[in-house]
C-alpha atoms as a PDB file:
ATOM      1  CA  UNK A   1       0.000   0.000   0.000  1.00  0.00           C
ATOM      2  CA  UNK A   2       1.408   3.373  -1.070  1.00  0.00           C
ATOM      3  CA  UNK A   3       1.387   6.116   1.379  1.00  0.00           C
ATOM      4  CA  UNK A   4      -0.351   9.310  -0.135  1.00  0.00           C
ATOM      5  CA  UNK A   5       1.897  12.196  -0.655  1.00  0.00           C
ATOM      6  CA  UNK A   6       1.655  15.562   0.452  1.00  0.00           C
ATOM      7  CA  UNK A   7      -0.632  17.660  -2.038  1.00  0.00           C
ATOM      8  CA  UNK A   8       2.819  20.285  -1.771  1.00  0.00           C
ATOM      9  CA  UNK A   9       4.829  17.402  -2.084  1.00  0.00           C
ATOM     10  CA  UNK A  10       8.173  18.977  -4.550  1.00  0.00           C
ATOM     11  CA  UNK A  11       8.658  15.553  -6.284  1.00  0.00           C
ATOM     12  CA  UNK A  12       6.648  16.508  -9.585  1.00  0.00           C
ATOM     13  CA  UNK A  13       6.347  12.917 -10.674  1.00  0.00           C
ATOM     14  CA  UNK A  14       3.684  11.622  -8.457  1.00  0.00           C
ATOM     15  CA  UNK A  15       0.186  12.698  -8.250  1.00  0.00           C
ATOM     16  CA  UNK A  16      -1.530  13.790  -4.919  1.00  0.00           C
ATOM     17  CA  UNK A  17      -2.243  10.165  -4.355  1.00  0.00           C
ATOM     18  CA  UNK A  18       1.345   8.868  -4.456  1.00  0.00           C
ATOM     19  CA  UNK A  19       1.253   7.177  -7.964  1.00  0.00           C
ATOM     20  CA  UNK A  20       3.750   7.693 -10.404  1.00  0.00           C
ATOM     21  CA  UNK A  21       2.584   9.735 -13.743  1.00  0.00           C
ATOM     22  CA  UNK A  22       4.684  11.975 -16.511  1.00  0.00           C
ATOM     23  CA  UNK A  23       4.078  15.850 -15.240  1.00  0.00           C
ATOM     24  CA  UNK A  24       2.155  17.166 -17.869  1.00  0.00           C
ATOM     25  CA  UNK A  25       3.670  20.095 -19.106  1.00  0.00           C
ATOM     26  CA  UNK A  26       1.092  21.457 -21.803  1.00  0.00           C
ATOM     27  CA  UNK A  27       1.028  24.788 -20.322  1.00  0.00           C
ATOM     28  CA  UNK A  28       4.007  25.713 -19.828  1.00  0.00           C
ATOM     29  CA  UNK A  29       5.792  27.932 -22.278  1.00  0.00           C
ATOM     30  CA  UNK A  30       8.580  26.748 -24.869  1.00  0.00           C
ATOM     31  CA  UNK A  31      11.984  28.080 -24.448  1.00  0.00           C
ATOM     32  CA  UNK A  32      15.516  27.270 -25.382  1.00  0.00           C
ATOM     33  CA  UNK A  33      17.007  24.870 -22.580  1.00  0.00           C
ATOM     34  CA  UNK A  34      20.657  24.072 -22.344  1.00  0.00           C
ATOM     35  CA  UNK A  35      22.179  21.165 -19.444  1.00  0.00           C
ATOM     36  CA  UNK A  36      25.768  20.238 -19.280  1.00  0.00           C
ATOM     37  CA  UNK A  37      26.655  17.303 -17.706  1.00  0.00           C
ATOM     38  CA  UNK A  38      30.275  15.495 -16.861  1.00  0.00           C
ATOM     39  CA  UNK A  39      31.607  12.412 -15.761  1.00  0.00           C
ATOM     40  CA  UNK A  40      35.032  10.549 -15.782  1.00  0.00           C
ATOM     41  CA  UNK A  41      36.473   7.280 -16.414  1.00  0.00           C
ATOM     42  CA  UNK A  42      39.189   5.731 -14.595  1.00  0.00           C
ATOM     43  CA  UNK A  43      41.765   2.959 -16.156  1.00  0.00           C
ATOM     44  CA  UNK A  44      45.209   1.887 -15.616  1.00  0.00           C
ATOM     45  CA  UNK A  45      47.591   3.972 -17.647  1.00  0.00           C
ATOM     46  CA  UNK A  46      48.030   1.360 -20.084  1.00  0.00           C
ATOM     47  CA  UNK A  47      44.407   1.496 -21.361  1.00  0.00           C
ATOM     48  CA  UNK A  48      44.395   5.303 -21.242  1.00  0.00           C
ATOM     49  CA  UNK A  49      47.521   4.594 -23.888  1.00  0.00           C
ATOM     50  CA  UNK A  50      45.637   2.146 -26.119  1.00  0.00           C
ATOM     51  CA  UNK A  51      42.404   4.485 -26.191  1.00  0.00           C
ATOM     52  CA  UNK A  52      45.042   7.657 -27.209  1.00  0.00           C
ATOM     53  CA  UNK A  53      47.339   5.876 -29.615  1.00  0.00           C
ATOM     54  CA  UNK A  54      43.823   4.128 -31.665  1.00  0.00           C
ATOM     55  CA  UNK A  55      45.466   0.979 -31.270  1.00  0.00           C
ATOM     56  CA  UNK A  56      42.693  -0.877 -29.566  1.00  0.00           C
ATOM     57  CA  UNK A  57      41.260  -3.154 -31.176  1.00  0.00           C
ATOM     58  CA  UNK A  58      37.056  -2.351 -31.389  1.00  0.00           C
ATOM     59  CA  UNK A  59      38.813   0.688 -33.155  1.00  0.00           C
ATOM     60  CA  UNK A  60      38.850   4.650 -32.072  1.00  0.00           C
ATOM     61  CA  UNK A  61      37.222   4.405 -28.802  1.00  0.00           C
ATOM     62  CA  UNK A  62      36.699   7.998 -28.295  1.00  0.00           C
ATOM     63  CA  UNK A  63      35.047   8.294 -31.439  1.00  0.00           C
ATOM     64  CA  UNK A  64      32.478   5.812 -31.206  1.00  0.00           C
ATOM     65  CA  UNK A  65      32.203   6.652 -27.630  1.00  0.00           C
ATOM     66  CA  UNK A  66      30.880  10.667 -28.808  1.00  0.00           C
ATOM     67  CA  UNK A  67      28.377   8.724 -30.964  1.00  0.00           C
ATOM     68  CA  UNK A  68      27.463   6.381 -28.634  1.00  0.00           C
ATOM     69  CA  UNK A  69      26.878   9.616 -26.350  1.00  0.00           C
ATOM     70  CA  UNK A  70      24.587  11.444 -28.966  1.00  0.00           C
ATOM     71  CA  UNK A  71      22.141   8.469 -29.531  1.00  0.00           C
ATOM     72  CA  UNK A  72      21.651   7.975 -25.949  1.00  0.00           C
ATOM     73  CA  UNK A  73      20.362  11.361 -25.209  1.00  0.00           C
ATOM     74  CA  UNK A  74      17.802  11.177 -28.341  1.00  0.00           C
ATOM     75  CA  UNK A  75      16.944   8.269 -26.879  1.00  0.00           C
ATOM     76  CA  UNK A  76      16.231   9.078 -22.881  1.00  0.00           C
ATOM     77  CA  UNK A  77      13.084   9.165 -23.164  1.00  0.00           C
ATOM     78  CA  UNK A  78      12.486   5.004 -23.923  1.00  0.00           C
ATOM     79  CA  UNK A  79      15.428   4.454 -21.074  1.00  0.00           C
ATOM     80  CA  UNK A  80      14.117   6.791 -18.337  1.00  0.00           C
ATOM     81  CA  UNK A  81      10.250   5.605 -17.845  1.00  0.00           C
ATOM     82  CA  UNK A  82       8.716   9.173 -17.159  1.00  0.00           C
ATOM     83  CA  UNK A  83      10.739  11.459 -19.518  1.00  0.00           C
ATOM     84  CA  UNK A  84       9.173  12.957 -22.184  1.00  0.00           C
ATOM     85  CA  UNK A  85      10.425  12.607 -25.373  1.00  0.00           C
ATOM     86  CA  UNK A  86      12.096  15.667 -26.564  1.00  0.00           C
ATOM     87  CA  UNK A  87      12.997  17.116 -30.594  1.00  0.00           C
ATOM     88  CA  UNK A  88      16.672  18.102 -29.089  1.00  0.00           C
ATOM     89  CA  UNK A  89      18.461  20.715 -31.238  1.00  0.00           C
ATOM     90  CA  UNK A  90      21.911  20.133 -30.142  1.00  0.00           C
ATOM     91  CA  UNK A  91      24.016  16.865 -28.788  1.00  0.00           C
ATOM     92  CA  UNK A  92      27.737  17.719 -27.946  1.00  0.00           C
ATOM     93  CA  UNK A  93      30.110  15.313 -26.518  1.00  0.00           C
ATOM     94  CA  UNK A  94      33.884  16.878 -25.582  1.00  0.00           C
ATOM     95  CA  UNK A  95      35.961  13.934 -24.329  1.00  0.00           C
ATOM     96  CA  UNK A  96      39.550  14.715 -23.060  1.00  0.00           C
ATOM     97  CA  UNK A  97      42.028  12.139 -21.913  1.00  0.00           C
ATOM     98  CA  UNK A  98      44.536  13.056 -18.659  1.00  0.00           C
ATOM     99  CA  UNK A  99      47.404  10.996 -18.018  1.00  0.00           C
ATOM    100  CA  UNK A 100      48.426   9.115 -14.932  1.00  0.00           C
ATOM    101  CA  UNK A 101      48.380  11.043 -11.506  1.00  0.00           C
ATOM    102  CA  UNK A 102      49.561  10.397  -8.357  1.00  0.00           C
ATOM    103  CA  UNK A 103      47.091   7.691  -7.652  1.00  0.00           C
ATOM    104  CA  UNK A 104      48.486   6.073 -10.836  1.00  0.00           C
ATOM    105  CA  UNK A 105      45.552   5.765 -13.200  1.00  0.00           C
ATOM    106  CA  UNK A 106      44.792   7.692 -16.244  1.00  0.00           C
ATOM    107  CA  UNK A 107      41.163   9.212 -17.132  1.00  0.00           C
ATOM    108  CA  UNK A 108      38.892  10.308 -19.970  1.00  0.00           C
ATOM    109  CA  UNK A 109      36.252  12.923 -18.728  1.00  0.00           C
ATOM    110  CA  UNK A 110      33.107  13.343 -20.847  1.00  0.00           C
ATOM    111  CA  UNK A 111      31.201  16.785 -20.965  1.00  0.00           C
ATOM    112  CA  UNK A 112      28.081  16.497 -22.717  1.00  0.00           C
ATOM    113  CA  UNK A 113      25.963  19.402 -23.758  1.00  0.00           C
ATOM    114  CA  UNK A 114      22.539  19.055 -24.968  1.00  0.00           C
ATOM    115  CA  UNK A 115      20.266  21.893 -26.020  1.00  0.00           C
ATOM    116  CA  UNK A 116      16.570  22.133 -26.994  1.00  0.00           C
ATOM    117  CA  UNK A 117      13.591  24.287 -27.556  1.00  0.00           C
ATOM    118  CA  UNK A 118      10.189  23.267 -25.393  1.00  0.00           C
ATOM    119  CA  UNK A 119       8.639  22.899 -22.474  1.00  0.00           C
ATOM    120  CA  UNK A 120      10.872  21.046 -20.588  1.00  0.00           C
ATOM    121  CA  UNK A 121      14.808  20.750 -19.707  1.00  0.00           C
ATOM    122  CA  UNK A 122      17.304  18.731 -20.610  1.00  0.00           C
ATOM    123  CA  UNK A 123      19.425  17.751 -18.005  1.00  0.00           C
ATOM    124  CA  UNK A 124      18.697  14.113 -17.757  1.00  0.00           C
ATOM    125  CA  UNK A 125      19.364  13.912 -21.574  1.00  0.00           C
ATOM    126  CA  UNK A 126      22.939  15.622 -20.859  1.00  0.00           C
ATOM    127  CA  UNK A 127      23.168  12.686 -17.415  1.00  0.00           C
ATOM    128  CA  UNK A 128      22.278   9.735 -20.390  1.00  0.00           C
ATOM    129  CA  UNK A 129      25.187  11.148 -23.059  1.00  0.00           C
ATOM    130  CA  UNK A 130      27.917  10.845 -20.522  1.00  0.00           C
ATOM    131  CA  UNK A 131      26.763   7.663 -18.622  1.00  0.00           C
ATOM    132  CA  UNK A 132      26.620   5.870 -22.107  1.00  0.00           C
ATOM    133  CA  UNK A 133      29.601   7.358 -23.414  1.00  0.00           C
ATOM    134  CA  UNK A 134      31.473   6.374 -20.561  1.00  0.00           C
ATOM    135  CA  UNK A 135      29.846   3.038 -20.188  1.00  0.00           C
ATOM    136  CA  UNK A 136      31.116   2.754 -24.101  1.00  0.00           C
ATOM    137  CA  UNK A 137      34.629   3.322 -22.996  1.00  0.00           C
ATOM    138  CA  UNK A 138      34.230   0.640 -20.613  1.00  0.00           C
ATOM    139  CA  UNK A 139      32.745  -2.048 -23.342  1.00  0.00           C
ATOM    140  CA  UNK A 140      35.532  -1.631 -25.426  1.00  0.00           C
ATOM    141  CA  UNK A 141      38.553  -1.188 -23.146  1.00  0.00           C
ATOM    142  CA  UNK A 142      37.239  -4.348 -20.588  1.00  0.00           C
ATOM    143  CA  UNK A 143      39.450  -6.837 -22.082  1.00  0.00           C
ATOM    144  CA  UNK A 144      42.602  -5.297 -20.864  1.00  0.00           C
ATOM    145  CA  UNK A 145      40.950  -3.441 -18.084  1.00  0.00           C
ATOM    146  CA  UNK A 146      37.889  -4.742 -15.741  1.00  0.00           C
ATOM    147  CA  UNK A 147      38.793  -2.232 -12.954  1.00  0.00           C
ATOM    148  CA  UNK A 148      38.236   0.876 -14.530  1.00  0.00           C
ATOM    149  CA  UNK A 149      35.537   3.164 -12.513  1.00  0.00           C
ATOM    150  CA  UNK A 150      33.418   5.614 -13.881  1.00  0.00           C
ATOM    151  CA  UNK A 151      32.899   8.441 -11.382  1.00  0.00           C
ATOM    152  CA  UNK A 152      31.725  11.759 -10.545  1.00  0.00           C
ATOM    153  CA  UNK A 153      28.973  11.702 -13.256  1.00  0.00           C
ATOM    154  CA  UNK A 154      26.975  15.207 -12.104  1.00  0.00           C
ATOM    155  CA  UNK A 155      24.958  17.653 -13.810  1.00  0.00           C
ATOM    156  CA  UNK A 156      27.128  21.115 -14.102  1.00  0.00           C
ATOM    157  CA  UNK A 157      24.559  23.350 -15.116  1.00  0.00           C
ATOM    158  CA  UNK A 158      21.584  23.904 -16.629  1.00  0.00           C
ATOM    159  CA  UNK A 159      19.877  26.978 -18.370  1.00  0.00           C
ATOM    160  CA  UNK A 160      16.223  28.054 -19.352  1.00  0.00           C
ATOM    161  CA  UNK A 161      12.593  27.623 -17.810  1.00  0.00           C
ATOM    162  CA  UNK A 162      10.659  28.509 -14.879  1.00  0.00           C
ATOM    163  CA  UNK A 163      13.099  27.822 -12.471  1.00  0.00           C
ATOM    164  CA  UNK A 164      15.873  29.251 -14.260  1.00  0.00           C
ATOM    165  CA  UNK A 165      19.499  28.646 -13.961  1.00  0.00           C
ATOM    166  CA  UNK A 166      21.406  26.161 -11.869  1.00  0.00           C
ATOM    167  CA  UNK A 167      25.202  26.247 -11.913  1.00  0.00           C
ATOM    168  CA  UNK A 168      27.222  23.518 -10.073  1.00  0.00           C
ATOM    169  CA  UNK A 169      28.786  25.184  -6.911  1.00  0.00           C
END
């Protein structure tokens, strides 16, 4: 038995009964939305070298890894069940390699930026991009490396809306 929910409850995605629905956003206005999200991958320095050299052997990891990034965030909407499905007007993936660091291990970090016009952000479309770009790194680096880690995944900021701008602090 669900528990009814406060009728000023702040999570949008449940009704006053508790149940969970897709907030219908009709009425509210279009405007341009922008979210930028990041997240890193962690490998031994070896696989860092294979992924930077293009000598791995599924081919340019980065590369397909951007891709891999775009599709997912046209696609958020059939992987997250109550996101709506959005006409996005820009998917950018930036994905930068550092080298080994004191804690020796090597990193890509993905920065995804993903832009639209409607009545509704984009953020978890900019979260999808770098979770599946980085989960891409992962499929095609495993053989030589099962202990990379894939961490700090956040949203950095988003733009546009009624509740305006959010920047990362």
């Amino acid at each position: 038995m669900t528990t009814p929910l406060s009728p000023i409850s702040p999570l949008t995605h449940f009704d006053a009964q508790g149940q969970a629905h897709m907030v219908d956003v009709a009425a509210k206005a279009a405007t341009h939305r922008i979210a930028v999200a990041q997240g890193r991958i962690d490998m031994q320095p070896a696989t860092l070298a294979l992924i930077v050299s293009g000598s791995a052997k599924k081919g340019d990891v980065l590369g397909i890894a951007r891709i891999a990034g775009i599709m997912a965030a046209k696609k958020t909407s059939d992987l997250i069940p109550l996101c709506h499905p959005l006409a996005l007007t820009r998917v950018a993936l930036e994905l930068v390699t550092a080298p080994a660091d004191g804690n020796d291990t090597g990193s890509v970090t993905c920065t995804a930026t993903v832009e639209t016009v409607g009545p509704t952000g984009v953020e978890m479309e900019a979260l999808t991009a770098v979770n599946i770009a980085l989960l891409t790194i992962y499929d095609m680096c495993k053989a030589v490396d099962r202990g990379m880690t894939i961490n700090d995944v956040k949203l950095l900021e988003k733009h546009g809306g009624k509740s305006g701008s959010f920047v990362s602090g």
